[in-house]
Every structure is written in C-alpha cells, then in structure tokens.
Protein backbone atom coordinates (compact mmCIF):
# COMPACT_ATOMS: atom_id res chain seq x y z
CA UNK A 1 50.59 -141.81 -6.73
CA UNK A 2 52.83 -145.02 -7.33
CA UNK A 3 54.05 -144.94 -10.99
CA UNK A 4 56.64 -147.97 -11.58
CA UNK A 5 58.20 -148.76 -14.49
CA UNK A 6 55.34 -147.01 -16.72
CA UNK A 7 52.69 -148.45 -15.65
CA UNK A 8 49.58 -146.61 -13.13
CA UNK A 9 49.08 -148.06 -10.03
CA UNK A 10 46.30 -150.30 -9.67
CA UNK A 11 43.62 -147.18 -7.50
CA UNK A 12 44.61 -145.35 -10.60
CA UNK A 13 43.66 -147.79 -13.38
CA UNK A 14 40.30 -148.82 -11.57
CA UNK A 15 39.37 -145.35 -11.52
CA UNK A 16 39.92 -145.06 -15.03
CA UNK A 17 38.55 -148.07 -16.23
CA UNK A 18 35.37 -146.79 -13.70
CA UNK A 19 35.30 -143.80 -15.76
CA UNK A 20 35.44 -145.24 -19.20
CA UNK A 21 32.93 -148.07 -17.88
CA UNK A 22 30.17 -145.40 -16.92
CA UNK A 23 30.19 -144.09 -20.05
CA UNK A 24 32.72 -141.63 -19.62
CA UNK A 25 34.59 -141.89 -23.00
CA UNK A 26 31.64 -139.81 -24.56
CA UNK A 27 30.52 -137.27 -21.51
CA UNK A 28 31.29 -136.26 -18.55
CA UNK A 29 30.80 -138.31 -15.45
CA UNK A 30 30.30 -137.41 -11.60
CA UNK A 31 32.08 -138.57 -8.60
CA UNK A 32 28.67 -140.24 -7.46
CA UNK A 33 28.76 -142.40 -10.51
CA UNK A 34 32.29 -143.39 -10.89
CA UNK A 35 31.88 -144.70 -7.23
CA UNK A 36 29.14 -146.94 -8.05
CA UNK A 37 29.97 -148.20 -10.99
CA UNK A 38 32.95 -149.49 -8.24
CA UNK A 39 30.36 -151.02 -6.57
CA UNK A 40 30.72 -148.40 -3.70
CA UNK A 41 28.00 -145.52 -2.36
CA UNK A 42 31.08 -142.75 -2.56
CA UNK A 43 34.56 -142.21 -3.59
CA UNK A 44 36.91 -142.23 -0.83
CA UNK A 45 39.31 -139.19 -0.46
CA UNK A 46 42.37 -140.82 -1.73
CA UNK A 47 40.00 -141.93 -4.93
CA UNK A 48 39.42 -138.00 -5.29
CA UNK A 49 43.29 -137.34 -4.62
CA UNK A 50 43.75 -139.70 -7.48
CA UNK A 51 41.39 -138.75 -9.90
CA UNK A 52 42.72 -135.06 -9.57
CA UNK A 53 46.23 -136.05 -10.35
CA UNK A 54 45.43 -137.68 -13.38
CA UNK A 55 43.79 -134.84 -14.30
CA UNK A 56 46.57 -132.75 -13.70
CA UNK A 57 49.09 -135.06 -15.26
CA UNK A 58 46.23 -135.35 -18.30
CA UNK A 59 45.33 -138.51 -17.68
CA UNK A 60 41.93 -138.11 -17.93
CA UNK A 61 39.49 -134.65 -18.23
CA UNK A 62 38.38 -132.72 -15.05
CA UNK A 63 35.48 -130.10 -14.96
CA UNK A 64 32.91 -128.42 -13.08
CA UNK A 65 28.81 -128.20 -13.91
CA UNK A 66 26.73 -125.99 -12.35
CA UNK A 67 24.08 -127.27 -10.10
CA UNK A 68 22.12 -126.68 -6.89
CA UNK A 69 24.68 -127.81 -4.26
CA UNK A 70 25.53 -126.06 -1.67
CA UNK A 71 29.39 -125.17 -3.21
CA UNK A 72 27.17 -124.31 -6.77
CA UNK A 73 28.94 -127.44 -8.63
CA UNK A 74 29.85 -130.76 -9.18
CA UNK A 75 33.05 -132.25 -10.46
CA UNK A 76 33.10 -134.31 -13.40
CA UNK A 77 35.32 -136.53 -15.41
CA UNK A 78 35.82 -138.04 -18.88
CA UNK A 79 38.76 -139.55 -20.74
CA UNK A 80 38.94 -139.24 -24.63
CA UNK A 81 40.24 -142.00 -26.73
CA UNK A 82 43.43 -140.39 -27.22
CA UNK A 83 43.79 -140.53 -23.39
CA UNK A 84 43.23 -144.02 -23.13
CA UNK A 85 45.49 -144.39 -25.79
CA UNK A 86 48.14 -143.30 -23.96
CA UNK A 87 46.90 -144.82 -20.52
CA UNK A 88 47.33 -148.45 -22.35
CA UNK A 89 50.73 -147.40 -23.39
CA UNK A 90 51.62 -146.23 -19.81
C-alpha cells in the first residue's frame, strides 16, 4: 500500500471512512457491509488486501465471529476513536 509523505492512499482512506460510515466506530462491521456502504455488492481482493494491512499496521481492528459459513466465520472490522485519531494525523 502507497504511503507518501504521511498520508494513506486514497483505497485506504475510503475503506476507512466506509468503516467508520457503517457504523463501525462503535461495533464491528463485515466485509458485506463495508462494500455497500461503497456503493458496491462486494469488496474486491485488493480492498481485502488493504483492509488487512491496516489491520496489521493498527490502523483499524480486525476479527472473526462465528457463524454458519462454510469456513465457520466472518471477518469483521472497527476503528476506535483513538485510531482515527491517528488516521487524521497520518
């Protein structure tokens, strides 16, 4: 993932602001929601690349919930004030 001069590239900030649009500041929100609150019907694989790297760079929260899928879960996402805090500042 681009990151110039401090600031996120623009797949990265969308997703974000996605996240924190669906409600995602308070709970946890899926894949299947982020995407249409982008106005699309799913995330495409380099959306899911990015979401996973800001999770791993701490970005944003990742985790699992149980449900009846056929892998037994479904990722989820959230970012905290604090996070968004520091996404502003990046």
């Amino acid at each position: 993932m681009e990151h110039i001069n401090g600031q996120l590239n623009p797949q990265a900030v969308t997703l974000i602001t996605a996240i924190r649009e669906a409600g995602g500041t308070d709970n946890y929100v899926s894949r299947n929601t982020i995407a249409k609150v982008m106005g699309k019907s799913r995330l495409s694989a380099s959306d899911s690349a990015v979401l996973d790297l800001l999770a791993s760079l701490g970005f944003i929260d990742r985790g699992e919930r149980k449900t009846n899928a056929p892998s037994g879960y479904k990722i989820v996402y959230r970012v905290t004030q604090e996070q968004l805090t520091h996404v502003e500042s990046a």
